[in-house]
Protein backbone atom coordinates (compact mmCIF):
# COMPACT_ATOMS: atom_id res chain seq x y z
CA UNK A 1 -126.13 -141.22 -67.82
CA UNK A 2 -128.71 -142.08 -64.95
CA UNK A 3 -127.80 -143.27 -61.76
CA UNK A 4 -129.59 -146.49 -62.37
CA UNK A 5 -127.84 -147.14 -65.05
CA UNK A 6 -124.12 -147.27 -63.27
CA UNK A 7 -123.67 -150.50 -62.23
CA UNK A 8 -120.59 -151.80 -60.34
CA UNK A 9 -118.35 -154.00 -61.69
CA UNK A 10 -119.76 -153.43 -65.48
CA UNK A 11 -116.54 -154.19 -67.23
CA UNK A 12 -118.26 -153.51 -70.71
CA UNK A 13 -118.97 -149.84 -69.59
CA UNK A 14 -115.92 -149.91 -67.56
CA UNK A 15 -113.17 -150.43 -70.26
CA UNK A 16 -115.09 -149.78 -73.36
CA UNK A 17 -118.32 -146.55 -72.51
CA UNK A 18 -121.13 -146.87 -73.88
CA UNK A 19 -119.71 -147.38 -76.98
CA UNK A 20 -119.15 -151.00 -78.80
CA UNK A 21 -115.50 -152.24 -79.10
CA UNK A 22 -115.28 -151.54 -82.59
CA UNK A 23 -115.45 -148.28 -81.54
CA UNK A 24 -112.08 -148.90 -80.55
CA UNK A 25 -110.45 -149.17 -84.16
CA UNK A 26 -112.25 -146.19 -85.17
CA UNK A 27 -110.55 -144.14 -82.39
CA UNK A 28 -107.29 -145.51 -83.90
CA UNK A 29 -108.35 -144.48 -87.37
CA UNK A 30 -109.40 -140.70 -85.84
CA UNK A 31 -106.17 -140.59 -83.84
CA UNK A 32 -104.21 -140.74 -86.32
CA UNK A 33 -106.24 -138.05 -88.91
CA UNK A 34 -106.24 -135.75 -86.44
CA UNK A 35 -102.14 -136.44 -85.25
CA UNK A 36 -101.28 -135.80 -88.97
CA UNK A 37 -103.61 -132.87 -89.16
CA UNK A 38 -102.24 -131.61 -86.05
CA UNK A 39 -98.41 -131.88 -87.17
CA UNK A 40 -99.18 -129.59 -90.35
CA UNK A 41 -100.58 -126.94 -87.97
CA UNK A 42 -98.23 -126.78 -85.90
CA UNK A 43 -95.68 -126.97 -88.50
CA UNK A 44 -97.34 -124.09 -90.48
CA UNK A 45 -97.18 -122.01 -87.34
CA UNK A 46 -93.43 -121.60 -87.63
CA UNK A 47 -90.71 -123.04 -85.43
CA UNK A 48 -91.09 -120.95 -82.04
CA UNK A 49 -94.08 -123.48 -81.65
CA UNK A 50 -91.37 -125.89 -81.12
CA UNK A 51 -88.59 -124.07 -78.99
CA UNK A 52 -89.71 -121.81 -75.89
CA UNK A 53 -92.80 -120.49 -76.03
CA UNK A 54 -94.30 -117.25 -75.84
CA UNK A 55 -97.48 -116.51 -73.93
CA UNK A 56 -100.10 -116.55 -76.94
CA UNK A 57 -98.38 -119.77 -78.31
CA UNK A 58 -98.80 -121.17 -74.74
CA UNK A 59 -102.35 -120.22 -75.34
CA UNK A 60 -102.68 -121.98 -78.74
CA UNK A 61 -100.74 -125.32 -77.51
CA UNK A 62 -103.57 -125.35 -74.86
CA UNK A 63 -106.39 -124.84 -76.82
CA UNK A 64 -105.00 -127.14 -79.66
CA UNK A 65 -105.28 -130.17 -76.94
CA UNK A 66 -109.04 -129.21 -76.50
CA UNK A 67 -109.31 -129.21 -79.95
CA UNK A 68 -107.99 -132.92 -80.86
CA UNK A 69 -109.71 -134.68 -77.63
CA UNK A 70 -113.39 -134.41 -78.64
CA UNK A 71 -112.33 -135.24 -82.76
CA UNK A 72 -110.23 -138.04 -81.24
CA UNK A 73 -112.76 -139.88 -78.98
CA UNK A 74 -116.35 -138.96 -79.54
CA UNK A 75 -118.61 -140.40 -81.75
CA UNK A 76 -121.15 -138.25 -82.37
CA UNK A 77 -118.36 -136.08 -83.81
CA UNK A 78 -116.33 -135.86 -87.08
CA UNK A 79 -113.00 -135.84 -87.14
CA UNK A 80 -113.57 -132.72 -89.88
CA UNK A 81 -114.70 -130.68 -87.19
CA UNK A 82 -111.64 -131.16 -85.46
CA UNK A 83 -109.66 -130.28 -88.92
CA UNK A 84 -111.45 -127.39 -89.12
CA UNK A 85 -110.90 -125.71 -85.71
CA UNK A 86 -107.48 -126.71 -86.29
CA UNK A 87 -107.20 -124.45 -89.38
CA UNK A 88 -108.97 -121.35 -87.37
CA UNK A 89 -105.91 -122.16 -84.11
CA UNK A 90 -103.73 -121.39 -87.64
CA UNK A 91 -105.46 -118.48 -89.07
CA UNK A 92 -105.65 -116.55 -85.48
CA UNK A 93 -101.84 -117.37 -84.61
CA UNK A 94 -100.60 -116.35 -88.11
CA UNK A 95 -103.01 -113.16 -87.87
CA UNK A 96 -102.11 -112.65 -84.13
CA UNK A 97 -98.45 -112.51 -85.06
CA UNK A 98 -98.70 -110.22 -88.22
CA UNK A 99 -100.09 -107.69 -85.86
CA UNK A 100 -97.36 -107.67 -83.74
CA UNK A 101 -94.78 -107.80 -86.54
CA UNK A 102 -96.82 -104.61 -87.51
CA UNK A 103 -97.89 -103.11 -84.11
CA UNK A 104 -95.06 -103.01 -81.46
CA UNK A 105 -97.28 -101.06 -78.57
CA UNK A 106 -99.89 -104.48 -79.86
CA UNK A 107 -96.98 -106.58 -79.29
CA UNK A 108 -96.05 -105.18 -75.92
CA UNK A 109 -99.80 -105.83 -74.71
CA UNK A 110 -99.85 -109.63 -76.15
CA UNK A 111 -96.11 -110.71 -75.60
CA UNK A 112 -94.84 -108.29 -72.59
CA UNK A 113 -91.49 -106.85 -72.50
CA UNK A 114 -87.95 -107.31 -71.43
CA UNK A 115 -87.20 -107.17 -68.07
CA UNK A 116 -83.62 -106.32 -66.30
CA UNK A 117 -83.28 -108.43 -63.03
CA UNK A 118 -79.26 -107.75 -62.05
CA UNK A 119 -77.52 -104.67 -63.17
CA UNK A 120 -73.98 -104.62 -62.37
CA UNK A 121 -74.20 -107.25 -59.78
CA UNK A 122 -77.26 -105.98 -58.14
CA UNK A 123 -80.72 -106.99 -58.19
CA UNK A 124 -83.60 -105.15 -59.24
CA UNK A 125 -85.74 -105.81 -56.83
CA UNK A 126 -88.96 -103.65 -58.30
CA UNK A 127 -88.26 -105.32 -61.90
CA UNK A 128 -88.39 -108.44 -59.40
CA UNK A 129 -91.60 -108.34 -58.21
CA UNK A 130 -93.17 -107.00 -61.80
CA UNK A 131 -91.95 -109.93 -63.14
CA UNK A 132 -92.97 -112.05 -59.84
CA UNK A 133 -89.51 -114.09 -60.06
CA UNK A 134 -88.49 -115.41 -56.76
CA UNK A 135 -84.51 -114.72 -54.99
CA UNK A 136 -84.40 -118.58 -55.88
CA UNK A 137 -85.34 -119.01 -58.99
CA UNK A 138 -83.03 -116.32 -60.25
CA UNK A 139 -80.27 -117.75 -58.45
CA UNK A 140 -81.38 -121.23 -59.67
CA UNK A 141 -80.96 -119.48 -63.29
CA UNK A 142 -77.60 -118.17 -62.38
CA UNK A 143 -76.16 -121.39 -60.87
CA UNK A 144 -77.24 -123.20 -63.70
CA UNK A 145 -74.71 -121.17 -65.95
CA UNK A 146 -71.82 -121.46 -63.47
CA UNK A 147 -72.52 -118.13 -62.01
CA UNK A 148 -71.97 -118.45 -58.53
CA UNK A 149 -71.50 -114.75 -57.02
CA UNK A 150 -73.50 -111.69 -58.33
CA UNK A 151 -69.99 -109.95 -58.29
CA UNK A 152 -69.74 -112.02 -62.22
CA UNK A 153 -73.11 -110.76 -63.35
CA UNK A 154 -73.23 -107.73 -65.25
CA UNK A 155 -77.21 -107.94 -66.36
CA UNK A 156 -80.08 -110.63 -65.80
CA UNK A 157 -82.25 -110.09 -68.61
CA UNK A 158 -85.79 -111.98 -68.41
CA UNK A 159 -87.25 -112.31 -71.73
CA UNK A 160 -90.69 -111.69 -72.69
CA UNK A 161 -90.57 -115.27 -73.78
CA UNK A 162 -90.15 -116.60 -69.84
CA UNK A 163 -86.04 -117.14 -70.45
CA UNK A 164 -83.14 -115.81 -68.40
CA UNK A 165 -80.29 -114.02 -70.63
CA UNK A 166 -77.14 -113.91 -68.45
CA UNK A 167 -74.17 -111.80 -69.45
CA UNK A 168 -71.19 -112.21 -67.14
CA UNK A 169 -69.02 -109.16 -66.49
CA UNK A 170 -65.12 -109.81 -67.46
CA UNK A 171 -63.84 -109.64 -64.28
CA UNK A 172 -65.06 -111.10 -61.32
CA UNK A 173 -65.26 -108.43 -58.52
CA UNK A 174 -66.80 -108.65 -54.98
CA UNK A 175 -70.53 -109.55 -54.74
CA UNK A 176 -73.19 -111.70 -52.54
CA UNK A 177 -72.63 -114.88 -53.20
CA UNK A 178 -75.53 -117.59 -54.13
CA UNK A 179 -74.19 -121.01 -53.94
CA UNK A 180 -75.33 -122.87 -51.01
CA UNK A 181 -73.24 -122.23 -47.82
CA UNK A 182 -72.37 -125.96 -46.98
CA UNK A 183 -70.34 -125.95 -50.28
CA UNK A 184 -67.13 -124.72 -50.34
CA UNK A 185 -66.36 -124.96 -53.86
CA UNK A 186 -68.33 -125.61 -56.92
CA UNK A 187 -67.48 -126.89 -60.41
CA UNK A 188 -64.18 -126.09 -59.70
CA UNK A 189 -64.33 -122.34 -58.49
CA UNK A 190 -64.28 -121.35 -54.89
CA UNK A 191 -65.36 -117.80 -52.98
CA UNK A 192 -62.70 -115.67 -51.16
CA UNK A 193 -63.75 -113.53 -48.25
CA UNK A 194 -63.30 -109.73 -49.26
CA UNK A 195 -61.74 -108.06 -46.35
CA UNK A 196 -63.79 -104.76 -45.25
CA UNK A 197 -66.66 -105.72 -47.42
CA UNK A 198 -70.04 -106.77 -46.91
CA UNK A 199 -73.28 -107.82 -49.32
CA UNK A 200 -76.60 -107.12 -48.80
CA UNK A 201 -78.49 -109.93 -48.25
CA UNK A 202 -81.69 -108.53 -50.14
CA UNK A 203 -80.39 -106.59 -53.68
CA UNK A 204 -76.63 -108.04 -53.59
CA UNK A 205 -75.13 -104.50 -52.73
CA UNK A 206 -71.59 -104.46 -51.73
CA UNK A 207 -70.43 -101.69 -49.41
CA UNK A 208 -67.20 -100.89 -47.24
CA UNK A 209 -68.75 -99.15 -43.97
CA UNK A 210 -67.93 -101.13 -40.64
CA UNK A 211 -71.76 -100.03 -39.57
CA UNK A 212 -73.83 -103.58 -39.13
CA UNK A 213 -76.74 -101.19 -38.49
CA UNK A 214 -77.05 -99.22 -41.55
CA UNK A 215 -79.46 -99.61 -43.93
CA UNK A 216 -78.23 -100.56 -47.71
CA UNK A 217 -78.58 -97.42 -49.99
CA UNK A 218 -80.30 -99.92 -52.63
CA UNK A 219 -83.01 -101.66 -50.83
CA UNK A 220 -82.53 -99.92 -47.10
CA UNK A 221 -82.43 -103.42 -45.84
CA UNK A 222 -80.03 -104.11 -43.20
CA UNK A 223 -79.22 -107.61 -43.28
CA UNK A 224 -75.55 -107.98 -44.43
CA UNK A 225 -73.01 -110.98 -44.89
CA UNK A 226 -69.56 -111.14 -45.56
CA UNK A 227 -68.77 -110.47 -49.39
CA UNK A 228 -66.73 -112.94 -51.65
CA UNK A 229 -65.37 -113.06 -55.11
CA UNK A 230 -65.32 -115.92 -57.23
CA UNK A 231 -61.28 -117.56 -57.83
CA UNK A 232 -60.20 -120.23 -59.51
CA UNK A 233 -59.46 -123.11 -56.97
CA UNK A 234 -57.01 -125.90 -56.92
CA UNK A 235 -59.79 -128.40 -57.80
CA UNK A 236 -60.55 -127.26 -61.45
CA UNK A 237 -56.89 -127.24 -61.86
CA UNK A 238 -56.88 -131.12 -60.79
């Protein structure tokens, strides 16, 4: 369009383009080719497309939105075209995912792997930064499944799918805790000082020595607060 053509205040070209308002009942008729055509896809590509998704189908939702636009709203454009890249989307998803079904090291290059953030109450802090997960967002992760003191974690598995698997150890034992300090209880359990015992501020590591100066074995950090462990208060009894 040429500058001399833009003129303010043109409602016409405004609301409607440069195309005539009957244009407007076609785009309803190409919307809705392409919004059925686009169900099937995504229906054909099995049901992870609908649940969490992985980093290729992240890829294909994106490119599936490019797709549908153009078909949708141009009119020098079919909406066949828009059919038809839709089918390729399919044919390179289902062929993407046979070859990982066949080829795991393939898989491990498209999808990632597995990584383990807390073992036995401690964080990983290399696995950390490979995964480039913040201190907060983990603990956002753990709060969000009542886990309020590393002490109850036993692993803090992040999926190669982006999701947090959090299994809880049986017993609760002595750990940092990661609950906001203003609250002294929450959803009914409460933290107990452990006497003699401190956390590491950094990797969650729980040691005995009276030394404030010395370095955590873990993460040589030095920063250290007082160690808790998660018991059941009078309010969840209430």
């Amino acid at each position: 369009m040429k500058k001399e053509d833009i003129q303010p205040w043109d409602w016409q070209r405004i609301l409607f383009g440069e195309a005539p308002p009957e244009f407007l009942v076609e785009v309803f008729v190409r919307t809705f080719i392409i919004y059925i055509a686009l169900l099937i896809i995504v229906r054909l590509m099995g049901k992870r497309m609908g649940g969490q998704l992985t980093v290729s189908e992240l890829a294909v939702m994106v490119t599936l939105g490019a797709i549908v636009s153009p078909a949708m709203q141009i009119p020098q454009l079919g909406v066949l075209m828009g059919i038809l890249i839709l089918i390729c989307a399919l044919i390179f998803q289902r062929g993407l995912n046979l070859t990982e079904t066949k080829s795991p090291a393939f898989e491990k290059i498209s999808q990632g792997e597995t990584q383990l953030l807390v073992k036995d109450g401690r964080i990983q802090l290399d696995q950390m930064a490979a995964a480039k997960v913040s201190r907060q967002q983990l603990f956002s992760a753990l709060r969000s499944e009542n886990v309020y003191n590393l002490g109850d974690t036993g692993r803090v598995y992040l999926e190669a799918c982006g999701i947090f698997s959090i299994y809880k150890t049986k017993e609760p034992a002595a750990g940092l805790p990661i609950f906001p300090p203003t609250d002294d209880a929450v959803n009914g359990y409460a933290q107990e000082m452990v006497e003699n015992s401190r956390a590491c501020a950094t990797c969650g590591n729980v040691t005995n020595s009276a030394d404030e100066d010395e370095a955590c074995k873990i993460c040589t950090a030095k920063t250290w607060i007082s160690a808790t462990i998660s018991v059941k208060s009078q309010l969840a009894d209430s």
